[in-house]
C-alpha atoms as a PDB file:
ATOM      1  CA  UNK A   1      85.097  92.999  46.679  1.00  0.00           C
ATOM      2  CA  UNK A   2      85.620  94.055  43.169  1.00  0.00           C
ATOM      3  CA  UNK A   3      86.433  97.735  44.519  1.00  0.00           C
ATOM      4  CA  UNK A   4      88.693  96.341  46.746  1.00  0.00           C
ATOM      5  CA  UNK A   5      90.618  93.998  43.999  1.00  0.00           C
ATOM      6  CA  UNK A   6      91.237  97.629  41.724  1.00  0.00           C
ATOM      7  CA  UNK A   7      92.336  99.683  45.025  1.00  0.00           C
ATOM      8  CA  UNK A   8      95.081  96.956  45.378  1.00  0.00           C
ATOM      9  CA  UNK A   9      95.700  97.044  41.821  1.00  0.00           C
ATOM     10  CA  UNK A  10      96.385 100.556  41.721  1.00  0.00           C
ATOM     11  CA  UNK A  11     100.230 101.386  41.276  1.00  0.00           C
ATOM     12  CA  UNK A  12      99.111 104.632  43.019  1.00  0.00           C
ATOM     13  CA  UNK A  13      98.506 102.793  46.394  1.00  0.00           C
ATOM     14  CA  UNK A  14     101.785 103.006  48.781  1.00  0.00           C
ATOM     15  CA  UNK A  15      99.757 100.429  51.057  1.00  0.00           C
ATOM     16  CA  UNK A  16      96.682  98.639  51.519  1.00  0.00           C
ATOM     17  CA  UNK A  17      93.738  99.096  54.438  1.00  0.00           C
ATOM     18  CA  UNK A  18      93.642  96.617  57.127  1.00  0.00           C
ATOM     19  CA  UNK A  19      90.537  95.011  55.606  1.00  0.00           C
ATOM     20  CA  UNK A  20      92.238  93.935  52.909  1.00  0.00           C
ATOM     21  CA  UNK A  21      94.836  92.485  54.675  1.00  0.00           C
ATOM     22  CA  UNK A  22      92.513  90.472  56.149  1.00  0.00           C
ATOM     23  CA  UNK A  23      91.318  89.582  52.837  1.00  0.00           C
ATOM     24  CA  UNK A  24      95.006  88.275  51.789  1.00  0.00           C
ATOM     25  CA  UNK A  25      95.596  86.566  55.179  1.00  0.00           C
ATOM     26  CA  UNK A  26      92.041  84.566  54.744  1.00  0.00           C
ATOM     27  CA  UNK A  27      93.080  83.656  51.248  1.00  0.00           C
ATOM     28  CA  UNK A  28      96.730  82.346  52.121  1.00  0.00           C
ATOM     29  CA  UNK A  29      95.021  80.269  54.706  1.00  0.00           C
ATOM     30  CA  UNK A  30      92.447  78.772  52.402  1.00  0.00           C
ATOM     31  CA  UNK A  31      95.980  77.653  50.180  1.00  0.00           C
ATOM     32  CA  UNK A  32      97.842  76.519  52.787  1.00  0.00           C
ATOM     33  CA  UNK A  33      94.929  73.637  53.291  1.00  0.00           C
ATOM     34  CA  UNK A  34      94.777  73.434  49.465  1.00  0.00           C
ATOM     35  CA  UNK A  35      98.207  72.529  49.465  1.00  0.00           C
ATOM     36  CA  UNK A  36      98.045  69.800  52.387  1.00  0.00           C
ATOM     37  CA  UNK A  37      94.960  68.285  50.052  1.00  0.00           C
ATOM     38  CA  UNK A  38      96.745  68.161  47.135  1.00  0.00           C
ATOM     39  CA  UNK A  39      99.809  67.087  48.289  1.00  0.00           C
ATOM     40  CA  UNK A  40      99.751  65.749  51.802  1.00  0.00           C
ATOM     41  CA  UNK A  41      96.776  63.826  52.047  1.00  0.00           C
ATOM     42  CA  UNK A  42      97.231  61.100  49.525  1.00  0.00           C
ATOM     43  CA  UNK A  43     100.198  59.646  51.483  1.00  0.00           C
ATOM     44  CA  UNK A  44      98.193  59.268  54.376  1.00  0.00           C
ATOM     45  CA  UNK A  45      96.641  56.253  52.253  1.00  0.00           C
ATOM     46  CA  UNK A  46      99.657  54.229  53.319  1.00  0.00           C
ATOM     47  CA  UNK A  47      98.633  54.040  56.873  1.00  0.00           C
ATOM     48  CA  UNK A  48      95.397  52.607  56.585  1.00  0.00           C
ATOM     49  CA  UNK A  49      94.404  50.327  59.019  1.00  0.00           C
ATOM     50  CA  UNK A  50      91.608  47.284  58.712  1.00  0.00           C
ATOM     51  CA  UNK A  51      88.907  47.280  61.388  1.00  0.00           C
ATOM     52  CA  UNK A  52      89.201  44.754  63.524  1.00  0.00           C
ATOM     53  CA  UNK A  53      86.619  44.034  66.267  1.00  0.00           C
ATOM     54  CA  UNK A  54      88.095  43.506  69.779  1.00  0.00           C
ATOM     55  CA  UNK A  55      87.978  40.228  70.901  1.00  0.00           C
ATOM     56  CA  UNK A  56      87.221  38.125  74.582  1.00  0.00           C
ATOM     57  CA  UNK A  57      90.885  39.248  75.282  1.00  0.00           C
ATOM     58  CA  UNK A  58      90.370  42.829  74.849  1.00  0.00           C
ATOM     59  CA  UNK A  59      87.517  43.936  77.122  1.00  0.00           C
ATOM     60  CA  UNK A  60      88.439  47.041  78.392  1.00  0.00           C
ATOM     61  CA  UNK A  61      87.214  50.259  76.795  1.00  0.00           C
ATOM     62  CA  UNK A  62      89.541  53.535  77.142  1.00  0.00           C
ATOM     63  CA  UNK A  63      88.389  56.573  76.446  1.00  0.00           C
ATOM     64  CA  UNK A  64      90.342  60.375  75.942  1.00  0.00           C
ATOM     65  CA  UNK A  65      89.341  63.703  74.778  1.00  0.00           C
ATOM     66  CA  UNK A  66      91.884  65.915  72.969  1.00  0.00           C
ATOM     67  CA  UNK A  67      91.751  69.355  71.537  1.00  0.00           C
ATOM     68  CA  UNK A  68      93.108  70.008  68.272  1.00  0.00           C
ATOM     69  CA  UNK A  69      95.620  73.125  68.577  1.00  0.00           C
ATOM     70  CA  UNK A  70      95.182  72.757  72.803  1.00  0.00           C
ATOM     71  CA  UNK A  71      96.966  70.871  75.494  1.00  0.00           C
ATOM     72  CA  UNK A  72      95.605  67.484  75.812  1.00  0.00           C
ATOM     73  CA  UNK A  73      93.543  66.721  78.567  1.00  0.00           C
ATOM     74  CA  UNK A  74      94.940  64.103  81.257  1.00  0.00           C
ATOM     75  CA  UNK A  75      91.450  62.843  82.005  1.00  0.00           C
ATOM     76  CA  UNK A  76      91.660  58.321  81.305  1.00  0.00           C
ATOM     77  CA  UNK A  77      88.083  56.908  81.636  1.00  0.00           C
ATOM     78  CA  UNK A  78      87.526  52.687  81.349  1.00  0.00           C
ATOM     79  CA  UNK A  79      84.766  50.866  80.725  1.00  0.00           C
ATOM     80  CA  UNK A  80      84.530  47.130  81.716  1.00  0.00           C
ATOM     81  CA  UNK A  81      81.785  44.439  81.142  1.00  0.00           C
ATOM     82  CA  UNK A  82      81.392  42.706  84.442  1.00  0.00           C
ATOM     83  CA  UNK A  83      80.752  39.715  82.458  1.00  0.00           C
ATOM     84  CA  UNK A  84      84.334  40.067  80.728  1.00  0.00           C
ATOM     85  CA  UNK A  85      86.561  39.826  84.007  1.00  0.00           C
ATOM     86  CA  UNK A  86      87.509  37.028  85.421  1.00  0.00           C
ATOM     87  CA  UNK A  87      85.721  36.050  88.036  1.00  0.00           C
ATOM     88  CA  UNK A  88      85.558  32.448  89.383  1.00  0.00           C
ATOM     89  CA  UNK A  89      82.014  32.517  90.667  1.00  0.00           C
ATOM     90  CA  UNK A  90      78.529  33.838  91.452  1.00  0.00           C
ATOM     91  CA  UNK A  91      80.082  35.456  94.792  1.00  0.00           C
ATOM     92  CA  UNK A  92      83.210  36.785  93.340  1.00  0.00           C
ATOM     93  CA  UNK A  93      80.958  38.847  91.133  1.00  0.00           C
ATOM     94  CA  UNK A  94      78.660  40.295  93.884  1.00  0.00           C
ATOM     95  CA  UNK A  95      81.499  41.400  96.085  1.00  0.00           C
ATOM     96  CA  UNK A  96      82.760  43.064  93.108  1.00  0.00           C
ATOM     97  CA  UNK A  97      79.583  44.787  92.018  1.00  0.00           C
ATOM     98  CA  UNK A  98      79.951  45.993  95.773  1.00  0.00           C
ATOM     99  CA  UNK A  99      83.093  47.198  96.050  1.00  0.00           C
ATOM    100  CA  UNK A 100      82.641  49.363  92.843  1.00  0.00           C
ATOM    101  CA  UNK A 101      79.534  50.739  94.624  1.00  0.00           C
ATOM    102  CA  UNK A 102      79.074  53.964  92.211  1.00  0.00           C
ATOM    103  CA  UNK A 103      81.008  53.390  89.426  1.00  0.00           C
ATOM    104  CA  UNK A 104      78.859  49.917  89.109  1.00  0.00           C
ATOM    105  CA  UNK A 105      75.976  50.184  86.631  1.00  0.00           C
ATOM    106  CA  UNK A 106      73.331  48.036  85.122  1.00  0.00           C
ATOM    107  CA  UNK A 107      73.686  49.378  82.197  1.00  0.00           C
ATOM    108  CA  UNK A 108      76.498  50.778  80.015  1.00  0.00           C
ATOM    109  CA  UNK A 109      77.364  54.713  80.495  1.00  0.00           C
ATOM    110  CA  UNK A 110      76.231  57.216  77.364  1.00  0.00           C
ATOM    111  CA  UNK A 111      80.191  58.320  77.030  1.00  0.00           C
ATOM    112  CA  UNK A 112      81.255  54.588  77.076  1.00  0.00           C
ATOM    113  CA  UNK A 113      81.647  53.831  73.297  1.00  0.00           C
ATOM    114  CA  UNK A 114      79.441  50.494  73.584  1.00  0.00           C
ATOM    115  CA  UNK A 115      76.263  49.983  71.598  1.00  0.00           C
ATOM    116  CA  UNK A 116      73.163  50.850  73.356  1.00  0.00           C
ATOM    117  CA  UNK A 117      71.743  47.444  71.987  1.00  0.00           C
ATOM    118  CA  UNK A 118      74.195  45.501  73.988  1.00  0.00           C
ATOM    119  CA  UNK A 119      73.492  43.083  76.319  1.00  0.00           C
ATOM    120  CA  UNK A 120      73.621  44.433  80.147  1.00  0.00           C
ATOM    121  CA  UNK A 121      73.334  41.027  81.699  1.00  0.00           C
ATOM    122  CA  UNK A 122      75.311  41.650  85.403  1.00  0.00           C
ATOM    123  CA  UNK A 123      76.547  45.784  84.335  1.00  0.00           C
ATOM    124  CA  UNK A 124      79.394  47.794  83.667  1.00  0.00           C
ATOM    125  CA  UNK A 125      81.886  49.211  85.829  1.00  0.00           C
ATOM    126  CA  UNK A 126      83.649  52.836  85.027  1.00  0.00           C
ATOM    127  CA  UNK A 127      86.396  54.008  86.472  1.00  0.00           C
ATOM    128  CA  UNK A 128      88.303  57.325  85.638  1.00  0.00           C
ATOM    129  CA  UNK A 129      91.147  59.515  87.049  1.00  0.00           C
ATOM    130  CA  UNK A 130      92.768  62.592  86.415  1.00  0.00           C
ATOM    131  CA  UNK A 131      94.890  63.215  89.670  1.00  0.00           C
ATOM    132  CA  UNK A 132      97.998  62.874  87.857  1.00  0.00           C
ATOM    133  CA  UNK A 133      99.592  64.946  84.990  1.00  0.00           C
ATOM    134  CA  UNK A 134     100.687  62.634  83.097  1.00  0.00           C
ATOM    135  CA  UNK A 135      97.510  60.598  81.186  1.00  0.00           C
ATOM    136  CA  UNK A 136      99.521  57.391  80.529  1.00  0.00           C
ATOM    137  CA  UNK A 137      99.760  57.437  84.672  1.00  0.00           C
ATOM    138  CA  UNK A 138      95.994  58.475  84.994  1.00  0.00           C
ATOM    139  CA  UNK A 139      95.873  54.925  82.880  1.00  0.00           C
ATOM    140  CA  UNK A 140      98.366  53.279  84.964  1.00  0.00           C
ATOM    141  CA  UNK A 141      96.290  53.880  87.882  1.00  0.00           C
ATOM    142  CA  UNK A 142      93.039  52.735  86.553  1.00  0.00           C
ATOM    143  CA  UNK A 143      94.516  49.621  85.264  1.00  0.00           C
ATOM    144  CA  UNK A 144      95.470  48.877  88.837  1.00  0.00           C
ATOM    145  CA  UNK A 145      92.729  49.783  90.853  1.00  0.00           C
ATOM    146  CA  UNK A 146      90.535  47.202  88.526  1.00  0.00           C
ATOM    147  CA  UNK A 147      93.715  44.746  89.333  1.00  0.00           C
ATOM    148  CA  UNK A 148      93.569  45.166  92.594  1.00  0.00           C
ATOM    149  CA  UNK A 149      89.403  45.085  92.702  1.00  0.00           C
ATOM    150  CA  UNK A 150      89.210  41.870  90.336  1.00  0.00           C
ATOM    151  CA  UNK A 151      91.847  40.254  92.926  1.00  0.00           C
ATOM    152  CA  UNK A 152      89.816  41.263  96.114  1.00  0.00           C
ATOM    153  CA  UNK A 153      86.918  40.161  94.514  1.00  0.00           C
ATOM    154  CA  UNK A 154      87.885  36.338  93.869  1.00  0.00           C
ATOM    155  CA  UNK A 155      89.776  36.371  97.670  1.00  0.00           C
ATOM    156  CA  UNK A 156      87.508  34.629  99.656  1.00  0.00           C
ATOM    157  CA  UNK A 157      87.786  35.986 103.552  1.00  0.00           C
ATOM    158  CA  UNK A 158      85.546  35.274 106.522  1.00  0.00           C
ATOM    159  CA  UNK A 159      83.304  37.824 106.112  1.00  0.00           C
ATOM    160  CA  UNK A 160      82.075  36.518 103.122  1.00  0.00           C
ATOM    161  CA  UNK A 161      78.887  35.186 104.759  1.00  0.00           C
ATOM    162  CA  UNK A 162      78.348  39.276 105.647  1.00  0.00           C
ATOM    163  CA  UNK A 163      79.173  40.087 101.370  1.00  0.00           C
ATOM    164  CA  UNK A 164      76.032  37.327 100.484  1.00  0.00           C
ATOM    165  CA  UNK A 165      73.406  39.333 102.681  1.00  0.00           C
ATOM    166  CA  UNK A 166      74.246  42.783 101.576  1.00  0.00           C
ATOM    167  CA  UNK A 167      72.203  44.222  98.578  1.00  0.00           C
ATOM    168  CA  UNK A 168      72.978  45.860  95.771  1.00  0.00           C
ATOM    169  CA  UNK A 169      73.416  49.825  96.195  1.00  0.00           C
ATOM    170  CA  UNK A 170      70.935  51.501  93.283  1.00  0.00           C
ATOM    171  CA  UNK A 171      70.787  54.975  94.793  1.00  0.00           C
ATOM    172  CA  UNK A 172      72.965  56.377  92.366  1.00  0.00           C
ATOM    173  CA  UNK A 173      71.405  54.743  89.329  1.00  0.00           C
ATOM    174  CA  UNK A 174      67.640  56.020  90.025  1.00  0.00           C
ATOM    175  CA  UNK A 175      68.729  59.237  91.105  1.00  0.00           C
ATOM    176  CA  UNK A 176      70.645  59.581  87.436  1.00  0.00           C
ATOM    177  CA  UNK A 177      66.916  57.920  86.359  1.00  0.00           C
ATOM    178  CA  UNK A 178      64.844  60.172  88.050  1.00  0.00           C
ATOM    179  CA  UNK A 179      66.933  63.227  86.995  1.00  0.00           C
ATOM    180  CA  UNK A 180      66.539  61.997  83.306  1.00  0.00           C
ATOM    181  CA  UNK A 181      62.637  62.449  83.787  1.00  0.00           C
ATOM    182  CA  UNK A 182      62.274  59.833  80.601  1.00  0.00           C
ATOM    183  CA  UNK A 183      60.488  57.031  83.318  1.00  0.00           C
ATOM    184  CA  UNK A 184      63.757  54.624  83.411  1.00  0.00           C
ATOM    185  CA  UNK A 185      62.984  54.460  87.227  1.00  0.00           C
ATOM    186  CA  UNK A 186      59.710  52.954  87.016  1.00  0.00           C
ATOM    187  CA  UNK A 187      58.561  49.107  87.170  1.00  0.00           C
ATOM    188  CA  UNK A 188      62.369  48.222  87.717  1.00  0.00           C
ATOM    189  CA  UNK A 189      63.344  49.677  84.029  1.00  0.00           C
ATOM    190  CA  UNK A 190      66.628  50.398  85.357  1.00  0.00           C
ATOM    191  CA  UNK A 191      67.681  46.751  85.779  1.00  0.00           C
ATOM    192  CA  UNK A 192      65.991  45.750  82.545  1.00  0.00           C
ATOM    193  CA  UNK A 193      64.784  48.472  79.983  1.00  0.00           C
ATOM    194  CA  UNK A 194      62.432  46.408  77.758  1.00  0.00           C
ATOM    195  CA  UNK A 195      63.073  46.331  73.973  1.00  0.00           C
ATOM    196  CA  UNK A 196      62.342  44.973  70.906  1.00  0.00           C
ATOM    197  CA  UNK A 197      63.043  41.630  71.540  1.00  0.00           C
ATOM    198  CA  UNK A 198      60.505  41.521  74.648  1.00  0.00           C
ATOM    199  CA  UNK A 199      57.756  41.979  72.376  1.00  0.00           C
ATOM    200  CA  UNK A 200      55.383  38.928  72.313  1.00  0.00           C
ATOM    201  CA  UNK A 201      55.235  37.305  69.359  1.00  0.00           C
ATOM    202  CA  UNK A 202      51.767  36.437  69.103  1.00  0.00           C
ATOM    203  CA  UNK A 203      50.967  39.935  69.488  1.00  0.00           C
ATOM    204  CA  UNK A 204      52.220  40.115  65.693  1.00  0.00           C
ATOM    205  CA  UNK A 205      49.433  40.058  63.232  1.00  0.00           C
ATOM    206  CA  UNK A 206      49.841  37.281  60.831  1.00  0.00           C
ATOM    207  CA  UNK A 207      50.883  38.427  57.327  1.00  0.00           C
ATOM    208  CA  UNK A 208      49.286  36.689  54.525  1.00  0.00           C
ATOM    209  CA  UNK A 209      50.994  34.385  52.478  1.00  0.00           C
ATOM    210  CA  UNK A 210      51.745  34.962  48.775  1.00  0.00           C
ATOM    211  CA  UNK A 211      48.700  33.066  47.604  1.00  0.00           C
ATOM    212  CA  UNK A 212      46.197  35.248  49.414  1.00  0.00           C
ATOM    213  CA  UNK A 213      45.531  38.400  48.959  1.00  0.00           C
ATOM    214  CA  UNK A 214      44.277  40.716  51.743  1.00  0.00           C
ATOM    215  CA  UNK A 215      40.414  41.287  50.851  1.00  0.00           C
ATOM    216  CA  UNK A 216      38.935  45.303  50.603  1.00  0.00           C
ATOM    217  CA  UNK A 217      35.717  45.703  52.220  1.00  0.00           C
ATOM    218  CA  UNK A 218      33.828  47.692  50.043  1.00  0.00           C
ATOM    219  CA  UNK A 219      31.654  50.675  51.502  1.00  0.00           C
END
């Protein structure tokens, strides 16, 4: 490097070699994001935002994937509590964990931005779309098709006696399981994964209080 810095020093040289014109072009790079530090960034200060957890009236979860420096992809995913629509009964939400058939699971999807730790109580339904090529239309469309599910849903019709003996469809959720190969599919783990919280209590061993000491047996 130091060779390099007295060849371009040198009011001899007409011109420089290529490799340290890469040298230059790496170093005007580095400034150019020097710059933006020094100057840029601290009025990006004025459009902080407070976190605010979404509440009962915002239970939908979008996700999108973009590419800094690349096209955007058009690809809209959702996420949806089953628990958070609303459904007027017991029966309303079977049919509807029916009619979502696949995109129905017990519990939330990896890619869904919800805690693992949440509660699955009755699943989660996901529904994405990239046909169009436009994403706020890929959005538009999933917003309806969950419109137009929730509404079938809560319809009763006369073959609702049919909907009641039907069972739930888990093909798709043991064969993710079994593909896994971390045991999910066994003892019905994939409607209930134990945690914490199932641990019995009296299992615990009982701590001593602060007036006893634990005794040493002595060898």
């Amino acid at each position: 490097m130091d060779e390099l810095m007295e060849y371009l020093e040198d009011p001899g040289t007409n011109d420089s070699p290529s490799s340290s014109h890469l040298m230059l072009q790496e170093q005007r790079i580095v400034r150019h994001y020097l710059r933006l530090i020094e100057h840029e960034m601290p009025h990006l200060a004025a459009l902080r935002k407070p976190f605010v957890p979404p509440t009962s009236e915002q239970p939908l979860v979008v996700r999108s994937i973009e590419y800094v420096g690349s096209k955007p992809t058009i690809k809209r995913s959702m996420v949806v509590a089953v628990d958070d629509l609303p459904l007027k009964d017991e029966k309303a939400l079977k049919r509807l964990v029916l009619l979502a058939g696949p995109r129905w699971t017990p519990s939330p999807p990896a890619d869904a931005g919800i805690s693992k730790h949440a509660e699955w109580k009755h699943g989660f339904v996901k529904i994405s779309c990239e046909d169009f090529m436009q994403p706020a239309r890929n959005l538009k469309w999933i917003s309806d098709t969950l419109d137009r599910l929730v509404e079938r849903a809560n319809s009763p019709a006369k073959e609702d006696g049919v909907w009641d003996g039907l069972p739930v469809d888990l093909r798709h959720v043991m064969a993710k399981s079994k593909k896994g190969k971390k045991g999910d599919h066994l003892r019905g783990r994939v409607l209930a994964k134990p945690t914490l919280r199932d641990f019995p209590r009296e299992w615990l061993p009982k701590l001593p209080t602060t007036h006893e000491q634990p005794s040493l047996s002595s060898s």
